[in-house]
C-alpha atoms as a PDB file:
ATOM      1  CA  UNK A   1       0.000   0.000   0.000  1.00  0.00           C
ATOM      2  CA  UNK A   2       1.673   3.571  -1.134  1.00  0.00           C
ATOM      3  CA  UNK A   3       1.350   6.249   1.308  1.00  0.00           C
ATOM      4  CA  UNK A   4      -1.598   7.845  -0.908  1.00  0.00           C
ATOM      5  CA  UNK A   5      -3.649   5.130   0.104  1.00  0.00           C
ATOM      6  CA  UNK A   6      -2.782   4.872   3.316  1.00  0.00           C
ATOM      7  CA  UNK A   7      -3.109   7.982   4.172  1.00  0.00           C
ATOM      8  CA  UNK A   8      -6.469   7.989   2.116  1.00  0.00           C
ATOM      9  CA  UNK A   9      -7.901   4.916   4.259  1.00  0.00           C
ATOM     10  CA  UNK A  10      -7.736   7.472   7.498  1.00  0.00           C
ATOM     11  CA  UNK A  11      -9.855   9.972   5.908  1.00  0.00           C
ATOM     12  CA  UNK A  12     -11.971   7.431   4.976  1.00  0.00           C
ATOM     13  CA  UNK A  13     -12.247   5.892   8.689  1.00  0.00           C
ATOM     14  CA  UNK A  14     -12.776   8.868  10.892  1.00  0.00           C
ATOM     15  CA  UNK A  15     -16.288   9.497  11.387  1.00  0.00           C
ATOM     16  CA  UNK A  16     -17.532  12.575  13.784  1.00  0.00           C
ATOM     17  CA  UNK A  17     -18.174  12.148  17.730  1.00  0.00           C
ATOM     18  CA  UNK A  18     -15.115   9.557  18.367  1.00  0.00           C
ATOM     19  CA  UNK A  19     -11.887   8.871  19.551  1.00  0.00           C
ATOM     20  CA  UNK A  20      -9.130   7.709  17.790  1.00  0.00           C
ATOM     21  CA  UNK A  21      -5.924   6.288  18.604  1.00  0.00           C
ATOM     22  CA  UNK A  22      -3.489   6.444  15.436  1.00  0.00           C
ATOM     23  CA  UNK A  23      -0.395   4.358  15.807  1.00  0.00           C
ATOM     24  CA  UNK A  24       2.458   5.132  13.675  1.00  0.00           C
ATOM     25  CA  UNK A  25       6.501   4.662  13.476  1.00  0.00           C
ATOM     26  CA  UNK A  26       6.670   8.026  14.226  1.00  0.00           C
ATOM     27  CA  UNK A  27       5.179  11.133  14.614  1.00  0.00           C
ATOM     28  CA  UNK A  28       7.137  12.921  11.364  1.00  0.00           C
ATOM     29  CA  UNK A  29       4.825  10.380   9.876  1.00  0.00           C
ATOM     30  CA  UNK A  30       1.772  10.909  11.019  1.00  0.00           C
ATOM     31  CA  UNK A  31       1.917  14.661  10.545  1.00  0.00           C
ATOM     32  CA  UNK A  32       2.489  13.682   6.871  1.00  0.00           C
ATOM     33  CA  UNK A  33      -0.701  11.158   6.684  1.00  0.00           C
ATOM     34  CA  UNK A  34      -2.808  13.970   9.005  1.00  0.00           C
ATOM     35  CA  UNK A  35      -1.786  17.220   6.856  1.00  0.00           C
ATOM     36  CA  UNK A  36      -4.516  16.528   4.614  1.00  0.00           C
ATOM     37  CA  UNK A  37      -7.106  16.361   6.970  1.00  0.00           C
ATOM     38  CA  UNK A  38      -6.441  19.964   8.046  1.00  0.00           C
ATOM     39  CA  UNK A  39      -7.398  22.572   5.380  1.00  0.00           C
ATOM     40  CA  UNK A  40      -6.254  26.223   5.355  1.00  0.00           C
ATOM     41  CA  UNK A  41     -10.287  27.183   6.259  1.00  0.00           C
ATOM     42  CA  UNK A  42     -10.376  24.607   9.142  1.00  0.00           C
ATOM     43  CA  UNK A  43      -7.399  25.960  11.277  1.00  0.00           C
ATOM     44  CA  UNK A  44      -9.942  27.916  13.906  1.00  0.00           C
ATOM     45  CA  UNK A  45     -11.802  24.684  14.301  1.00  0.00           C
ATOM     46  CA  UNK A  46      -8.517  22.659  15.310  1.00  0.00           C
ATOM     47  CA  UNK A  47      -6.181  22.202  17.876  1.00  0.00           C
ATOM     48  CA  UNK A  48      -2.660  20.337  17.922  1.00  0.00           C
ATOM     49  CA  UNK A  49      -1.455  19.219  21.046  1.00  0.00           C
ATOM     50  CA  UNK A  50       2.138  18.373  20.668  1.00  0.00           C
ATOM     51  CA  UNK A  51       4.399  18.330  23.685  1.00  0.00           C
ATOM     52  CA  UNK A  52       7.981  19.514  24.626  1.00  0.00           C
ATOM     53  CA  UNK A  53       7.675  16.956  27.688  1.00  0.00           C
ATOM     54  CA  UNK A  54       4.515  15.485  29.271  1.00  0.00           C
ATOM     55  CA  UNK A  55       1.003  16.156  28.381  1.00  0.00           C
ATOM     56  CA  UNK A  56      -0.363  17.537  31.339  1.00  0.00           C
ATOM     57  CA  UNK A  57      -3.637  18.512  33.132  1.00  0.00           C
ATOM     58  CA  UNK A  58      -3.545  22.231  31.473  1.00  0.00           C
ATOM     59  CA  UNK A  59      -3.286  20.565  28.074  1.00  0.00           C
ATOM     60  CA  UNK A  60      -6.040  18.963  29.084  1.00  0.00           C
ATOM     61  CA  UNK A  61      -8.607  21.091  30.281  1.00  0.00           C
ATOM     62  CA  UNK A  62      -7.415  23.523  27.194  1.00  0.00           C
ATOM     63  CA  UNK A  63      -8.765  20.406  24.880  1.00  0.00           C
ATOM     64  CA  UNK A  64     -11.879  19.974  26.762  1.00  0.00           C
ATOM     65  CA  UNK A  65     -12.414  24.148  26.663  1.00  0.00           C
ATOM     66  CA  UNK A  66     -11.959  24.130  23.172  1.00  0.00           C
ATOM     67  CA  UNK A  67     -14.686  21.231  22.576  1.00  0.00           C
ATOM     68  CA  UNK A  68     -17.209  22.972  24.714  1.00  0.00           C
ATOM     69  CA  UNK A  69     -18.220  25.203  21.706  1.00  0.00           C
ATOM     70  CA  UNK A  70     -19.858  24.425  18.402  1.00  0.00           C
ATOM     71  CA  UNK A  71     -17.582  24.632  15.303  1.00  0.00           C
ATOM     72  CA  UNK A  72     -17.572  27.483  13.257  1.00  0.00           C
ATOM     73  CA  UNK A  73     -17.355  24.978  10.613  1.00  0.00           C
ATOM     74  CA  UNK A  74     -18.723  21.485   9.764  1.00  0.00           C
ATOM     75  CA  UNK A  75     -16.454  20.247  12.846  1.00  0.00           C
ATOM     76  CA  UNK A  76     -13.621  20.440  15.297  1.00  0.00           C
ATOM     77  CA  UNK A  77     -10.177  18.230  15.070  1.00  0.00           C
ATOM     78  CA  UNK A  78      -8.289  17.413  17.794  1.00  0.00           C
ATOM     79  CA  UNK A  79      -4.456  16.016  17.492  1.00  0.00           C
ATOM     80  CA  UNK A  80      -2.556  15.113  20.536  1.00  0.00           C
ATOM     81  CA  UNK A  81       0.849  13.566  19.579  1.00  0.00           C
ATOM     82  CA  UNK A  82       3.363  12.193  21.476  1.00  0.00           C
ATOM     83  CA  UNK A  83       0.042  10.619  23.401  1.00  0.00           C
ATOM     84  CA  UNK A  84       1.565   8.312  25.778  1.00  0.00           C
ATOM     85  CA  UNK A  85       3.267  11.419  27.456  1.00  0.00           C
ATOM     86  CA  UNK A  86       0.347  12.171  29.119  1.00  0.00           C
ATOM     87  CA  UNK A  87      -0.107  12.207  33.063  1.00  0.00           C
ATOM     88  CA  UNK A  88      -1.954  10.196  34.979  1.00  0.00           C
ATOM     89  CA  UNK A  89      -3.768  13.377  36.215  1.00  0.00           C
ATOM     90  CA  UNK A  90      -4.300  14.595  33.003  1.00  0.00           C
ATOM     91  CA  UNK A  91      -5.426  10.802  31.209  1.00  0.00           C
ATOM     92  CA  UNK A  92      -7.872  10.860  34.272  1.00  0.00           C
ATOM     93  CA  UNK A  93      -9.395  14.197  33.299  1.00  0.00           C
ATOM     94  CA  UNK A  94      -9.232  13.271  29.978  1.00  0.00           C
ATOM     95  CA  UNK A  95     -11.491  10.103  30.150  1.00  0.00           C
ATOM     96  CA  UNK A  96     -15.007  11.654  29.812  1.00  0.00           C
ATOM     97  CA  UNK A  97     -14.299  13.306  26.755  1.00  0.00           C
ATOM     98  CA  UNK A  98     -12.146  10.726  25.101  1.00  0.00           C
ATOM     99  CA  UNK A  99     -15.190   8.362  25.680  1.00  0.00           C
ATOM    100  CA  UNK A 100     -17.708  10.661  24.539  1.00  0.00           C
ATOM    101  CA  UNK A 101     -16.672  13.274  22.645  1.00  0.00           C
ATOM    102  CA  UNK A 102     -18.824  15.600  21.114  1.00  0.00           C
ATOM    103  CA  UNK A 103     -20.923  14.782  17.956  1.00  0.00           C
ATOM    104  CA  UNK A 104     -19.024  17.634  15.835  1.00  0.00           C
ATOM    105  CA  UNK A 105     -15.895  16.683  16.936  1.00  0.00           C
ATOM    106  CA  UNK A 106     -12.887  13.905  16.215  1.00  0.00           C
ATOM    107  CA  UNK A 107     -10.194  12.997  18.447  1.00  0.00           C
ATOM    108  CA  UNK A 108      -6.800  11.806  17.305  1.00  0.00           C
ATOM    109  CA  UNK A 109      -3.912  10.278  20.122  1.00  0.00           C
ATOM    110  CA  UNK A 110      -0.810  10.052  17.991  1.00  0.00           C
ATOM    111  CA  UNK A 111       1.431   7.369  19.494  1.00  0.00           C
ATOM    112  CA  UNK A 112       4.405   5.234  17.978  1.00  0.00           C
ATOM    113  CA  UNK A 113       4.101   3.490  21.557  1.00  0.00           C
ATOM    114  CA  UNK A 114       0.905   1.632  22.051  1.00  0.00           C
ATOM    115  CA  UNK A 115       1.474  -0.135  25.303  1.00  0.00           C
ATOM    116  CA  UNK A 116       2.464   2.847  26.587  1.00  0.00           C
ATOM    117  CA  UNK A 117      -0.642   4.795  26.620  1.00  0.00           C
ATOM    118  CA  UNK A 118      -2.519   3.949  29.620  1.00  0.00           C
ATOM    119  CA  UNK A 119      -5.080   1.043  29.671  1.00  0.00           C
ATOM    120  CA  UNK A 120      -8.018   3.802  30.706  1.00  0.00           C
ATOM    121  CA  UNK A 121      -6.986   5.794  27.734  1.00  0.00           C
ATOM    122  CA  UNK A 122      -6.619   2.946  25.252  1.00  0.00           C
ATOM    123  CA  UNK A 123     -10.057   1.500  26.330  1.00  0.00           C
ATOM    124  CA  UNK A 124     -11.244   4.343  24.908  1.00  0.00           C
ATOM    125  CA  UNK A 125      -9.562   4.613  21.545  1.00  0.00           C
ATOM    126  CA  UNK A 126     -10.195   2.999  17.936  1.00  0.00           C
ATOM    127  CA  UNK A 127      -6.874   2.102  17.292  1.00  0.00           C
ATOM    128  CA  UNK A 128      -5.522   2.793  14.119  1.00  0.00           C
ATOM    129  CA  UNK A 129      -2.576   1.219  13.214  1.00  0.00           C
ATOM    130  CA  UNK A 130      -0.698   2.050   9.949  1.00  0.00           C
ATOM    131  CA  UNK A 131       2.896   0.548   8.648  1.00  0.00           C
ATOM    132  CA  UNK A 132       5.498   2.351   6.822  1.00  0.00           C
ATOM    133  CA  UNK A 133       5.514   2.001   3.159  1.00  0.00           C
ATOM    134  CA  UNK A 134       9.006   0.011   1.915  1.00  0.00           C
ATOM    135  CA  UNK A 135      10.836   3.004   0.133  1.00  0.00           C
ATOM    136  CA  UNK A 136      12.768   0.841  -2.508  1.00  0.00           C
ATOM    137  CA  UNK A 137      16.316   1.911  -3.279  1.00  0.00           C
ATOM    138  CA  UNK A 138      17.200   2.429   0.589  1.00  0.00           C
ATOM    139  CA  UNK A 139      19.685   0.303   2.941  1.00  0.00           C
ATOM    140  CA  UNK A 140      18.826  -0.965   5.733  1.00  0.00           C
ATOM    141  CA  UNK A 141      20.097   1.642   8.277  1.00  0.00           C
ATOM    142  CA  UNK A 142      18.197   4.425   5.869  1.00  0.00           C
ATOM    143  CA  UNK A 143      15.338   2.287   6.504  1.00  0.00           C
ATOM    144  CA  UNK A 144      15.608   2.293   9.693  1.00  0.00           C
ATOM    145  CA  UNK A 145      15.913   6.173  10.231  1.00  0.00           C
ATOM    146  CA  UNK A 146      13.058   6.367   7.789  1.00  0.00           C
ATOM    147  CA  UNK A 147      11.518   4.517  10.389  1.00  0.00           C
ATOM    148  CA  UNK A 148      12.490   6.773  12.824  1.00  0.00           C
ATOM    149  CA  UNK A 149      12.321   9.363  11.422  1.00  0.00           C
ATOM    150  CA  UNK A 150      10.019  10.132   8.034  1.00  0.00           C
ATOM    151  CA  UNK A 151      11.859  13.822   7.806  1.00  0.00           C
ATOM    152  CA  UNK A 152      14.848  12.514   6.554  1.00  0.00           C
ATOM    153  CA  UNK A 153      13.089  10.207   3.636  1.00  0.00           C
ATOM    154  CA  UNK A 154      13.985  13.102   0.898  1.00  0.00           C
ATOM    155  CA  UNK A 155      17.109  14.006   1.928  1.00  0.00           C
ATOM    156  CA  UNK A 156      18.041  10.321   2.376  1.00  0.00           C
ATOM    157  CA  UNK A 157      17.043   9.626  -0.972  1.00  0.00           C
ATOM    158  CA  UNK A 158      18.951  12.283  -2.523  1.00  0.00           C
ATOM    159  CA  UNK A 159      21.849  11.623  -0.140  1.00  0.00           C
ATOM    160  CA  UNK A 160      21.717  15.380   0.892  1.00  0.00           C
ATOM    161  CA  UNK A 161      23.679  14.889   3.804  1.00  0.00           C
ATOM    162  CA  UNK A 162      27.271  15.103   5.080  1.00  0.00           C
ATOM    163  CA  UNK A 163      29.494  12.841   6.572  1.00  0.00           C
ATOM    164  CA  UNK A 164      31.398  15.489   8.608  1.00  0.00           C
ATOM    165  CA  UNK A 165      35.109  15.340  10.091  1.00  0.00           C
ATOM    166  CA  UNK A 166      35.486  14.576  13.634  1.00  0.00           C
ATOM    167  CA  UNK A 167      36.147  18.256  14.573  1.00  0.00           C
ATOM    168  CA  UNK A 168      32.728  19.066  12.405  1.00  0.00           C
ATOM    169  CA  UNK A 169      31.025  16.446  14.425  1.00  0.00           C
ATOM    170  CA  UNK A 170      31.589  17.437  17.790  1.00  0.00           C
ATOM    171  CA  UNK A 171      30.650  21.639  16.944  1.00  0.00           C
ATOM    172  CA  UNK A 172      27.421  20.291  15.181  1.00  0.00           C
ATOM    173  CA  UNK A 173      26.146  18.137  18.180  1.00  0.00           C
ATOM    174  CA  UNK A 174      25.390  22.196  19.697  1.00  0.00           C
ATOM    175  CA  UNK A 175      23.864  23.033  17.059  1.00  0.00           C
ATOM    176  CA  UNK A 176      21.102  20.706  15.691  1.00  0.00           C
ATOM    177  CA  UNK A 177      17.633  22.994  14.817  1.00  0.00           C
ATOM    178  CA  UNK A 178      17.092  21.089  11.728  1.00  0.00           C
ATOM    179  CA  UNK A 179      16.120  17.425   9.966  1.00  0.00           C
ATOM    180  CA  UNK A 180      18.588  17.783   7.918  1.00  0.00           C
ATOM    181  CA  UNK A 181      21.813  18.540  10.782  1.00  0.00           C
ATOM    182  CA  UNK A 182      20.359  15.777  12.731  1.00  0.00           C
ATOM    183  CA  UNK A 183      20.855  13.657  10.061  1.00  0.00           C
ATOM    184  CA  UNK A 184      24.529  14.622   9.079  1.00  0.00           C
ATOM    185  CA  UNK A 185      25.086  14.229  12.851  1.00  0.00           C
ATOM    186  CA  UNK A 186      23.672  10.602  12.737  1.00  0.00           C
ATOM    187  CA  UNK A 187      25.444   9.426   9.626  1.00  0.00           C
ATOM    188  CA  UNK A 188      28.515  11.098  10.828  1.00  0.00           C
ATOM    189  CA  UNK A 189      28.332   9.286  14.629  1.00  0.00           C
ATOM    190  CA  UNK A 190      28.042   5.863  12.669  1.00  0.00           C
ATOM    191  CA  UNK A 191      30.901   6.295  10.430  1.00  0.00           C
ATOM    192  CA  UNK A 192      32.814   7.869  13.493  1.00  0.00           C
ATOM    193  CA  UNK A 193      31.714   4.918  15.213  1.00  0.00           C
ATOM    194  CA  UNK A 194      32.630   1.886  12.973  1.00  0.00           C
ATOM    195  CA  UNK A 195      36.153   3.869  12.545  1.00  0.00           C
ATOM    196  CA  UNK A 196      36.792   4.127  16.418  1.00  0.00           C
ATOM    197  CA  UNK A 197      35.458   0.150  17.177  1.00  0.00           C
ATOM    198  CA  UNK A 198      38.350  -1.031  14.951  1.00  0.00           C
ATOM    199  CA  UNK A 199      40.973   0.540  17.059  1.00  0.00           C
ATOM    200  CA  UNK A 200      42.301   0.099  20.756  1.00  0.00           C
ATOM    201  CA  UNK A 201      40.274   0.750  23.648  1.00  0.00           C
ATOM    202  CA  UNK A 202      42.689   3.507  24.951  1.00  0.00           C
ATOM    203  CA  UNK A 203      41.959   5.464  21.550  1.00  0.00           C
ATOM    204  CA  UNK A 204      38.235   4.900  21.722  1.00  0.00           C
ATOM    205  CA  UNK A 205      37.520   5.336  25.206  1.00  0.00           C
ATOM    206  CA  UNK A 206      39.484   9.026  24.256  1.00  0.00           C
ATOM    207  CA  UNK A 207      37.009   9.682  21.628  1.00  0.00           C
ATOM    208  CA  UNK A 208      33.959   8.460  23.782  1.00  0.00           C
ATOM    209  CA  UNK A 209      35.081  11.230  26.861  1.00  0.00           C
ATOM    210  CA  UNK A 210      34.457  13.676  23.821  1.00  0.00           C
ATOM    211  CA  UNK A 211      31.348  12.846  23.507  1.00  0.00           C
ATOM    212  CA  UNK A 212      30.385  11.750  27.470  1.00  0.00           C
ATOM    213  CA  UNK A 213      30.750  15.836  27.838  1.00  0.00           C
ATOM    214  CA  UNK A 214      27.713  16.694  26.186  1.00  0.00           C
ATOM    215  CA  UNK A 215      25.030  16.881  28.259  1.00  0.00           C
ATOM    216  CA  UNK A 216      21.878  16.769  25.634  1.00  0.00           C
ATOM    217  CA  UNK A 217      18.892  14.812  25.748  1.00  0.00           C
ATOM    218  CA  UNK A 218      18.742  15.026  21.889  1.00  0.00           C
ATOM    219  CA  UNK A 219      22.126  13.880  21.167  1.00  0.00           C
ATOM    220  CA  UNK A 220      21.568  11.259  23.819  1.00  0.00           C
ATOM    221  CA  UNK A 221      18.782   9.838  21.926  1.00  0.00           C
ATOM    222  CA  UNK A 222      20.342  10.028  18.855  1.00  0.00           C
ATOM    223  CA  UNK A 223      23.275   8.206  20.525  1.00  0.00           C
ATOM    224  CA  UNK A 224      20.684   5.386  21.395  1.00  0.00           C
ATOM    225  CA  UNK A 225      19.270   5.072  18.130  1.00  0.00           C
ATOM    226  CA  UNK A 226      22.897   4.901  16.397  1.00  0.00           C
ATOM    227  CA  UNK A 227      23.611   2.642  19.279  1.00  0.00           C
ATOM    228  CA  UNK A 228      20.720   0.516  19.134  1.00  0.00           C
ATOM    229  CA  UNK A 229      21.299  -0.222  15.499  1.00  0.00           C
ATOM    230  CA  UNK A 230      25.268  -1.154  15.633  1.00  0.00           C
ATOM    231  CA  UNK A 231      24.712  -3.496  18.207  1.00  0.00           C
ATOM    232  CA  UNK A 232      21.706  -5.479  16.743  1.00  0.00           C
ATOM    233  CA  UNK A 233      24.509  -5.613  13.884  1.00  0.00           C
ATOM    234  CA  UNK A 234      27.076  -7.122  16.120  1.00  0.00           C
ATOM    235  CA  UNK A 235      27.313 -10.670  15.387  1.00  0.00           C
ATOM    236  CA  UNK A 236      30.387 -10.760  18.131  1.00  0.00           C
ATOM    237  CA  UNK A 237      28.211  -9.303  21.120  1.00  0.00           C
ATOM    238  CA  UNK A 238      26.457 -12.505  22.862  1.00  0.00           C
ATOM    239  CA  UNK A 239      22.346 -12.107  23.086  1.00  0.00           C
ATOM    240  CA  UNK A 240      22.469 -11.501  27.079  1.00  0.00           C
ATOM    241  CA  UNK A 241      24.711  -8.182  26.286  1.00  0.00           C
ATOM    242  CA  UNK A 242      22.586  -7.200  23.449  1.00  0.00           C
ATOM    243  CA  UNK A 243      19.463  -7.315  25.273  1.00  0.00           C
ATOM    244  CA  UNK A 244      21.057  -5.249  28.185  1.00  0.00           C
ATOM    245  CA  UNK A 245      22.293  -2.136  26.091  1.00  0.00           C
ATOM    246  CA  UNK A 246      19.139  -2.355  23.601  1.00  0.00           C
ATOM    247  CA  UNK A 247      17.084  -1.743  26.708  1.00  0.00           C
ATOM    248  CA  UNK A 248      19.270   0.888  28.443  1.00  0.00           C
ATOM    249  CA  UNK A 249      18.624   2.226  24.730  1.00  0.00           C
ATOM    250  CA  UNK A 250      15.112   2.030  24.698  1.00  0.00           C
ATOM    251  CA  UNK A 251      14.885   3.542  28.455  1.00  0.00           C
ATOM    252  CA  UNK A 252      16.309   6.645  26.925  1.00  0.00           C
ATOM    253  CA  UNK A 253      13.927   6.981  24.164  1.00  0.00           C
ATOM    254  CA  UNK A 254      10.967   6.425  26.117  1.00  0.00           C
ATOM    255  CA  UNK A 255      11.940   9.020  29.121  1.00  0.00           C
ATOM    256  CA  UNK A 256       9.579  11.605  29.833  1.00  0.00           C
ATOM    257  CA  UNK A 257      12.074  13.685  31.683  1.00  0.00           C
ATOM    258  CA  UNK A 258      15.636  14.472  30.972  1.00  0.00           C
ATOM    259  CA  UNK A 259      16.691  12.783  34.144  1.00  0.00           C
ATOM    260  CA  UNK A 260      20.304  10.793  33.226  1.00  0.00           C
ATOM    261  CA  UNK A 261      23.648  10.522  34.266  1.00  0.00           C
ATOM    262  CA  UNK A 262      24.608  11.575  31.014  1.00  0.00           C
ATOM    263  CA  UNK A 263      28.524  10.660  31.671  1.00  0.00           C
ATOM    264  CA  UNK A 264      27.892   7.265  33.031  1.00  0.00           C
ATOM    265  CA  UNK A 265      25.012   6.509  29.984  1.00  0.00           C
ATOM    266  CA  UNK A 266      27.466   7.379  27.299  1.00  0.00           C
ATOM    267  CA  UNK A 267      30.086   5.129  28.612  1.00  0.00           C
ATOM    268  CA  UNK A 268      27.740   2.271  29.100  1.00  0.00           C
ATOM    269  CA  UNK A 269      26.460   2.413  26.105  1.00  0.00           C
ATOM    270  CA  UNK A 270      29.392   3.175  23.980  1.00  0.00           C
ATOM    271  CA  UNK A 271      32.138   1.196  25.800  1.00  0.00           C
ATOM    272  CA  UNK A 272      29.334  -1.662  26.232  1.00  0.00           C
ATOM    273  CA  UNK A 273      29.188  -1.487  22.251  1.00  0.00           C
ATOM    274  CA  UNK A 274      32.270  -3.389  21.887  1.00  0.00           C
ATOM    275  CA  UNK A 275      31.773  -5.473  24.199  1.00  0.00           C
ATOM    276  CA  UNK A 276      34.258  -3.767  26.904  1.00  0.00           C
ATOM    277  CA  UNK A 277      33.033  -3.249  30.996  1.00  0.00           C
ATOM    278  CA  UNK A 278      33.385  -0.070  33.147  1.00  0.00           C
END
C-alpha cells in the first residue's frame, strides 16, 4: 500500500463524535498522513497538542475548553501527539471526553508506543494502526531512520547529507535545529563509530570522553538510536549483552524527563558497544 492510500484509508475511517488512537513509526509520519485532513479554512476549528515533555492537566482542560463550543465549521479536530506522554492526572481528566466526545468533533492520540498509553486511555480509543511504506532503493540503516524518522526520507534519498570530520562532528552536536543537521550528525556518529570500534580501547575510550561531555537529551537519543542499530549488527556481542544495552537504549527513548547521568550513559552504552566493561 503507497502512502496515498494509506493515508487515504484514514480519511476514509474517521467518522464525527469519536476517539481515535493512530499508531504510527513516528510522529514525522503521522503529521504527513494527518496534513490533509487539516485545510487552510479549518485551522480555527482545530487544535494540535504536541508536547515539549509530558502532556499535562492544562493541556487537558485547554482540549476539553476548546470542545465545549460548536464549530464554526462542519467540525472540530483534535491532534494530541506524542500521546503516551500524558499524566496520569491529566489521562484521568481526559477520560469523559475521550469516551464521549462531542458529535461535531474527532479525536486523534498520535502514538508510535501503544502499550504505553494507559489502559483507561486505550479502552477508549479505535486504534488505528498504519505501517510504513518500503521506500525501494534504501539500505537498511536508511530504513531504519526512515523509520524513525520520516523527515529525513527526501534528503536520504537524494543523499543530501554530510558525513562530517570529527572536529565538524563534535561543533554540530550544539547546534542541531534542523532534519537535515540531525541527520549529518547521525550518519557522521556511525561512520565515526565503525572507525573508532576497529581501534584500541585507549583510543576509543578518548574519543567516547568527547562525547560523554555533552550533556543533551537530543544527542543522547540520537546516541541510542545509532547505538541501538550497531549493536543489533554485532554478530560478536552474545544475546544476554545485546538485550542489556538495547534496553538501556530504549529507556532513553521512552523518558519523559531528561533525568540521566549523562557521563555514566554514554560510557555504558558506547564502551558496552564493543563489548568492553566499566
Amino acid at each position: 500500500m503507497t502512502f496515498e492510500e494509506i493515508r487515504d484509508k484514514i480519511s476514509r475511517h474517521l467518522e464525527n463524535g469519536k476517539s481515535y488512537g493512530l499508531v504510527v513509526p513516528n510522529k514525522a509520519y503521522a503529521k504527513a498522513l494527518l496534513k490533509a485532513l487539516i485545510r487552510s479554512s479549518d485551522v480555527q476549528d482545530t487544535m494540535i497538542i504536541e508536547p515539549d515533555t509530558n502532556i499535562g492537566i492544562d493541556e487537558v482542560r485547554t482540549v476539553i475548553e476548546f470542545l465545549d463550543f460548536a464549530p464554526k465549521g462542519e467540525m472540530k479536530k483534535v491532534i494530541l501527539y506524542d500521546a503516551d506522554k500524558m499524566t496520569q492526572e491529566a489521562a484521568n481528566a481526559f477520560l469523559k471526553t475521550l469516551e464521549e466526545p462531542p458529535s461535531y468533533a474527532i479525536l486523534i492520540l498520535v502514538t508510535s508506543r501503544w502499550f504505553s498509553l494507559l489502559p483507561t486511555i486505550r479502552s477508549r480509543l479505535q486504534k488505528l494502526q498504519v505501517q510504513l511504506p518500503i521506500e525501494p532503493g534504501l539500505d537498511e540503516f536508511e530504513r531504519y531512520l526512515v523509520y524513525w524518522n520520516y523527515d529525513f526520507l527526501e534528503p536520504i534519498k537524494e543523499k543530501a547529507y554530510s558525513i562530517l570530520s570529527e572536529e565538524e562532528f563534535l561543533e554540530a552536536i550544539d547546534e542541531i535545529d534542523e532534519p537535515s543537521q540531525e541527520l549529518d550528525v547521525i550518519m557522521s556518529l556511525k561512520h565515526l563509530l565503525e572507525q573508532y570500534l576497529n581501534k584500541d580501547l585507549a583510543t576509543y575510550a578518548n574519543f567516547v570522553s568527547q562525547l560523554a561531555k555533552k550533556n543533551n537529551i537530543e544527542f543522547l537519543r540520537i546516541v541510542s538510536k545509532v547505538v541501538s542499530w550497531l549493536i543489533y549488527k554485532n554478530d560478536s556481542l552474545p544475546p544476554n549483552l545485546k538485550i542489556k544495552y538495547l534496553r538501556i537504549c530504549d529507556e532513553i527513548l521512552r523518558s519523559k524527563i531528561a533525568n540521566f547521568n549523562y557521563q555514566l550513559t554514554y560510557y555504558t552504552l558506547l564502551l558496552g558497544l564493543r563489548g568492553d566493561n566499566l
